[in-house]
N, C-alpha and C. Protein backbone atom coordinates (compact mmCIF):
# COMPACT_ATOMS: atom_id res chain seq x y z
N UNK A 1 48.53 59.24 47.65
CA UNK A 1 47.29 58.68 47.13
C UNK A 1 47.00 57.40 47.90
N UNK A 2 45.64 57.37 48.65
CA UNK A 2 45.11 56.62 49.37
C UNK A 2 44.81 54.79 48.30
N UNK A 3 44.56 53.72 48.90
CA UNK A 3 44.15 52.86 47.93
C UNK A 3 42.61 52.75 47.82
N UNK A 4 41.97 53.52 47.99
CA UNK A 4 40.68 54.19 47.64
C UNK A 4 40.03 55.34 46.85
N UNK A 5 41.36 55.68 46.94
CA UNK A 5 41.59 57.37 45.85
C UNK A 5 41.64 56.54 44.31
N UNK A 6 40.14 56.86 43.91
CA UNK A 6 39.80 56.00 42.49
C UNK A 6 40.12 57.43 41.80
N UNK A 7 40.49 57.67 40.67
CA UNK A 7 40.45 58.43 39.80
C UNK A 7 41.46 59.56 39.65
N UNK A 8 42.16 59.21 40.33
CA UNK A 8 43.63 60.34 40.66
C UNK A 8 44.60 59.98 40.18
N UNK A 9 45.00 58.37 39.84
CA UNK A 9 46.07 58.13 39.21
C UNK A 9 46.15 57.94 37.81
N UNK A 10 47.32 57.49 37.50
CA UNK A 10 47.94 57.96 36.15
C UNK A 10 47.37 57.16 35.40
N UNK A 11 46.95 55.80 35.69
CA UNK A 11 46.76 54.42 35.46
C UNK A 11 45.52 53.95 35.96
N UNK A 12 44.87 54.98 36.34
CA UNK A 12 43.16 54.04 37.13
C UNK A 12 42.69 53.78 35.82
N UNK A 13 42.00 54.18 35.00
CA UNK A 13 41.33 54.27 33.68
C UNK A 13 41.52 52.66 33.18
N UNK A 14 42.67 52.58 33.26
CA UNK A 14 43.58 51.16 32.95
C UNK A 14 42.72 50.23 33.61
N UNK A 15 43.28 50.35 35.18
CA UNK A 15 42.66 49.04 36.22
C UNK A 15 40.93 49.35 36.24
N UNK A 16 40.57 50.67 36.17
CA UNK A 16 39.03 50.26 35.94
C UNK A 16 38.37 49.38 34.65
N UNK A 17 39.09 49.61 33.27
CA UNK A 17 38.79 48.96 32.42
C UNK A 17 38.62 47.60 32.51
N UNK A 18 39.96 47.30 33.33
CA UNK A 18 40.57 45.37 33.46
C UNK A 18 39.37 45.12 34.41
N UNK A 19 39.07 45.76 35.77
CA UNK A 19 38.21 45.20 36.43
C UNK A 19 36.63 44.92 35.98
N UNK A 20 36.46 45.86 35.20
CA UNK A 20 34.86 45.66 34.42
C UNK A 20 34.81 44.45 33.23
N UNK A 21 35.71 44.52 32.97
CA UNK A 21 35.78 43.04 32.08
C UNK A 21 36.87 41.95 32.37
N UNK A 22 37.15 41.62 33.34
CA UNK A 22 37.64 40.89 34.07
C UNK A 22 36.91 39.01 33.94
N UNK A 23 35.94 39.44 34.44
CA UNK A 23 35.09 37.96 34.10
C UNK A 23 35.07 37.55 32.37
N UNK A 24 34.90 38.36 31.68
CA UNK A 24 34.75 37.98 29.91
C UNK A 24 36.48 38.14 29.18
N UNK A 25 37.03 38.68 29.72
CA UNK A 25 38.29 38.45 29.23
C UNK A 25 39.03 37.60 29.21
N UNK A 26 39.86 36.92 27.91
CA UNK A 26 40.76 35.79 27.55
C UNK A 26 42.38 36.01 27.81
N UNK A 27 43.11 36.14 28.42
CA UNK A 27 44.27 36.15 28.48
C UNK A 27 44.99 37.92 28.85
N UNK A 28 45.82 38.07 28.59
CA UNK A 28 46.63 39.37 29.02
C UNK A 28 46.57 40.41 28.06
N UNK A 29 46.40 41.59 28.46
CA UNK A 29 46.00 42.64 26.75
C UNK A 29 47.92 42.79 26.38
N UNK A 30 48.44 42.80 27.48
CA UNK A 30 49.81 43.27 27.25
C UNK A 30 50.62 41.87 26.06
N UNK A 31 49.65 40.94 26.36
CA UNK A 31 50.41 39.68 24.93
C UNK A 31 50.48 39.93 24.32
N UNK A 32 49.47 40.72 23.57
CA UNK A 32 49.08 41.24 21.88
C UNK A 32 49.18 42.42 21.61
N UNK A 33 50.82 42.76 21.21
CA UNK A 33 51.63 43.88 20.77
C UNK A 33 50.63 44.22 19.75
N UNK A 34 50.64 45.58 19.51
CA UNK A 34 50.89 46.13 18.27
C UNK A 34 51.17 45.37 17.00
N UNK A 35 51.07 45.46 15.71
CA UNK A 35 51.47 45.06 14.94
C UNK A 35 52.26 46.11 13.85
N UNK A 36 53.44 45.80 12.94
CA UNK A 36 53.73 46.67 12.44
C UNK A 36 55.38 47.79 13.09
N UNK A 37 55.40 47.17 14.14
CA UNK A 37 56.24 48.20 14.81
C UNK A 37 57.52 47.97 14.13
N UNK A 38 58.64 49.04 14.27
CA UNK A 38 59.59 48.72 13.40
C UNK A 38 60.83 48.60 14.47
N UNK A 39 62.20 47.85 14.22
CA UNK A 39 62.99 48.37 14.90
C UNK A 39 63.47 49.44 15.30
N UNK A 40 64.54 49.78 16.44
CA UNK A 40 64.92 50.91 16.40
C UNK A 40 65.97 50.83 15.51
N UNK A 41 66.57 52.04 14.62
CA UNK A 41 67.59 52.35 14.38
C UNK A 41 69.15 51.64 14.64
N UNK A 42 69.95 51.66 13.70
CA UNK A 42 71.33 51.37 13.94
C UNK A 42 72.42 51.71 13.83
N UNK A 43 73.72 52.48 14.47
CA UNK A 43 74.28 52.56 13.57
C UNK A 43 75.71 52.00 13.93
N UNK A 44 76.09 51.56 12.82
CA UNK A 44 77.22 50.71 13.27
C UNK A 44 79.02 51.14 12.49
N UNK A 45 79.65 50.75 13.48
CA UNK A 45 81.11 51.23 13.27
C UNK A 45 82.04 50.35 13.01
N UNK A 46 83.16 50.55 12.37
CA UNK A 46 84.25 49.92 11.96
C UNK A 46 84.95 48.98 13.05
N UNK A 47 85.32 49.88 13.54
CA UNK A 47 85.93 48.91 15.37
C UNK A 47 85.01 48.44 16.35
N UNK A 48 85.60 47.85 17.09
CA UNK A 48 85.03 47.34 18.57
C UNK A 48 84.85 48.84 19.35
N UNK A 49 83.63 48.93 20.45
CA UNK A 49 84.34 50.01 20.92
C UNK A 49 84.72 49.41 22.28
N UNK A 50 85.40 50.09 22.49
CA UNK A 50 86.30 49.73 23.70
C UNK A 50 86.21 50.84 25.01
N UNK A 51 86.35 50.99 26.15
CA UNK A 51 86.44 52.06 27.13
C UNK A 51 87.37 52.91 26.90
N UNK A 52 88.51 52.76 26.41
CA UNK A 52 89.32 53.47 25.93
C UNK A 52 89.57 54.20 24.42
N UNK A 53 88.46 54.08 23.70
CA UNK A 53 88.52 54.61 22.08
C UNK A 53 89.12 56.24 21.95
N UNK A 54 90.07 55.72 21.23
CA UNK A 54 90.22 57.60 20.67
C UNK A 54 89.22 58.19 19.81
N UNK A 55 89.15 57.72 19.09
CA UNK A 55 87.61 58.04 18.25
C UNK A 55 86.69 58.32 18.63
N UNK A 56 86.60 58.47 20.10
CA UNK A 56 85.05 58.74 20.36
C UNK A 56 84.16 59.93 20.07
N UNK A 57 85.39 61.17 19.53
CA UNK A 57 84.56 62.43 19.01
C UNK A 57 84.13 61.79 17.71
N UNK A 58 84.54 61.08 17.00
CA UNK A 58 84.17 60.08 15.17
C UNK A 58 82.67 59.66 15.40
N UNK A 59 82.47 58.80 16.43
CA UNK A 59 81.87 57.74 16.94
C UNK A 59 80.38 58.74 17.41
N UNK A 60 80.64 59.40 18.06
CA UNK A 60 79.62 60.93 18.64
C UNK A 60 78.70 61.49 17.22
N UNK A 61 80.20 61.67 16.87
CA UNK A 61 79.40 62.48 15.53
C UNK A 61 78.55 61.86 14.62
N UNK A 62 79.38 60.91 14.39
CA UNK A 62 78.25 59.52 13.25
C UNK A 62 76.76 59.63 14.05
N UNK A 63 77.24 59.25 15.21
CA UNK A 63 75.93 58.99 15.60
C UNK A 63 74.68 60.14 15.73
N UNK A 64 75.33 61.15 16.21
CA UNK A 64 74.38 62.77 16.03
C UNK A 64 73.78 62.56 14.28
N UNK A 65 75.26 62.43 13.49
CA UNK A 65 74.45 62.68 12.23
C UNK A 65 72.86 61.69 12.04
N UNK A 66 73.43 60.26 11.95
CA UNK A 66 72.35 59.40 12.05
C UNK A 66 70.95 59.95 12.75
N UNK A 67 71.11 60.38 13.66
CA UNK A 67 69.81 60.97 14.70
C UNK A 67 69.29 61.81 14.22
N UNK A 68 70.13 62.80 13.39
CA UNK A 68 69.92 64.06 12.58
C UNK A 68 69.40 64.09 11.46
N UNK A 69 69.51 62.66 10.68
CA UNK A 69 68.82 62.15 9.78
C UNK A 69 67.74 61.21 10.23
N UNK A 70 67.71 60.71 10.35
CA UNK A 70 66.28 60.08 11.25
C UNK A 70 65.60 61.46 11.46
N UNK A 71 65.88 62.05 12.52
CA UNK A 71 64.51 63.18 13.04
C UNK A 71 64.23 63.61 11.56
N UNK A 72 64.63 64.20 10.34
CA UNK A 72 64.47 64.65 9.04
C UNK A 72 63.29 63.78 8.35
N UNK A 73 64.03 62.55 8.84
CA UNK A 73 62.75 61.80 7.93
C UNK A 73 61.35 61.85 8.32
N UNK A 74 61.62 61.48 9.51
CA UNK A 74 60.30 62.04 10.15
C UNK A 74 59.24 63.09 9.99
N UNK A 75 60.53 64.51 10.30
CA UNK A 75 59.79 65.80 9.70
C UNK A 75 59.38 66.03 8.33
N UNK A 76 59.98 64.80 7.40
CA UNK A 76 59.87 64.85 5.48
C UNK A 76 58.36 64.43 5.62
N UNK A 77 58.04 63.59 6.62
CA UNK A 77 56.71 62.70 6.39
C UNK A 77 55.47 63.28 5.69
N UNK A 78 55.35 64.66 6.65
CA UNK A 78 54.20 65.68 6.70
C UNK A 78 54.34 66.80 5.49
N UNK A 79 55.46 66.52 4.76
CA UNK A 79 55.21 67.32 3.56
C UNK A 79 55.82 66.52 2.10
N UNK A 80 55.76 65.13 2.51
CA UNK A 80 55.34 64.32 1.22
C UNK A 80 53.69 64.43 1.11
N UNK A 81 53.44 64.26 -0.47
CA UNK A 81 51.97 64.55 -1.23
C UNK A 81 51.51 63.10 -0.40
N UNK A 82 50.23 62.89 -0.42
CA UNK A 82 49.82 61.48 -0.28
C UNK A 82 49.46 60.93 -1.21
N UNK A 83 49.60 59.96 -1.23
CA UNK A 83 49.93 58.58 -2.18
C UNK A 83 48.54 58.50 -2.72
C-alpha cells in the first residue's frame, strides 16, 4: 500500500476523521477512555509460583476452571429476563 492509497487500509476511516477535524479539535481522542470498563479477571493461588512448581497441572486447572466460569457468565447474560 502506496502513501496515497486512501481507502485500503485498516485505519484510514480513523486518519480521515482526525484530519477533517483537526483544526476544531481539543486534545487526543485516545485520553478519554471509555467509561465503566471493568478489570480483567483474577485468579489467585496459595504459593509463589516459581519455574519449577510441581503443581502446575493444580495451577492449569484452577485456572481453565476460572475461564470456564467466566465464559458461562457471559453466555448466562443473554438468557437472564431483563430487569
Amino acid at each position: 500500500m502506496g502513501v496515497g492509497d486512501s481507502g485500503k487500509g485498516l485505519y484510514d476511516h480513523l486518519y480521515r476523521r482526525f484530519f477533517e477535524n483537526r483544526e476544531s479539535h481539543q486534545g487526543y481522542e485516545f485520553q478519554h477512555a471509555p467509561s465503566g470498563s471493568a478489570p480483567p479477571p483474577v485468579v489467585t493461588f496459595r504459593d509463589r509460583l516459581r519455574w519449577w512448581t510441581w503443581d502446575r497441572w493444580q495451577r492449569r486447572k484452577a485456572i481453565l476452571a476460572a475461564r470456564d466460569r467466566f465464559q458461562q457468565d457471559i453466555l448466562d447474560i443473554k438468557k437472564r429476563p431483563p430487569k
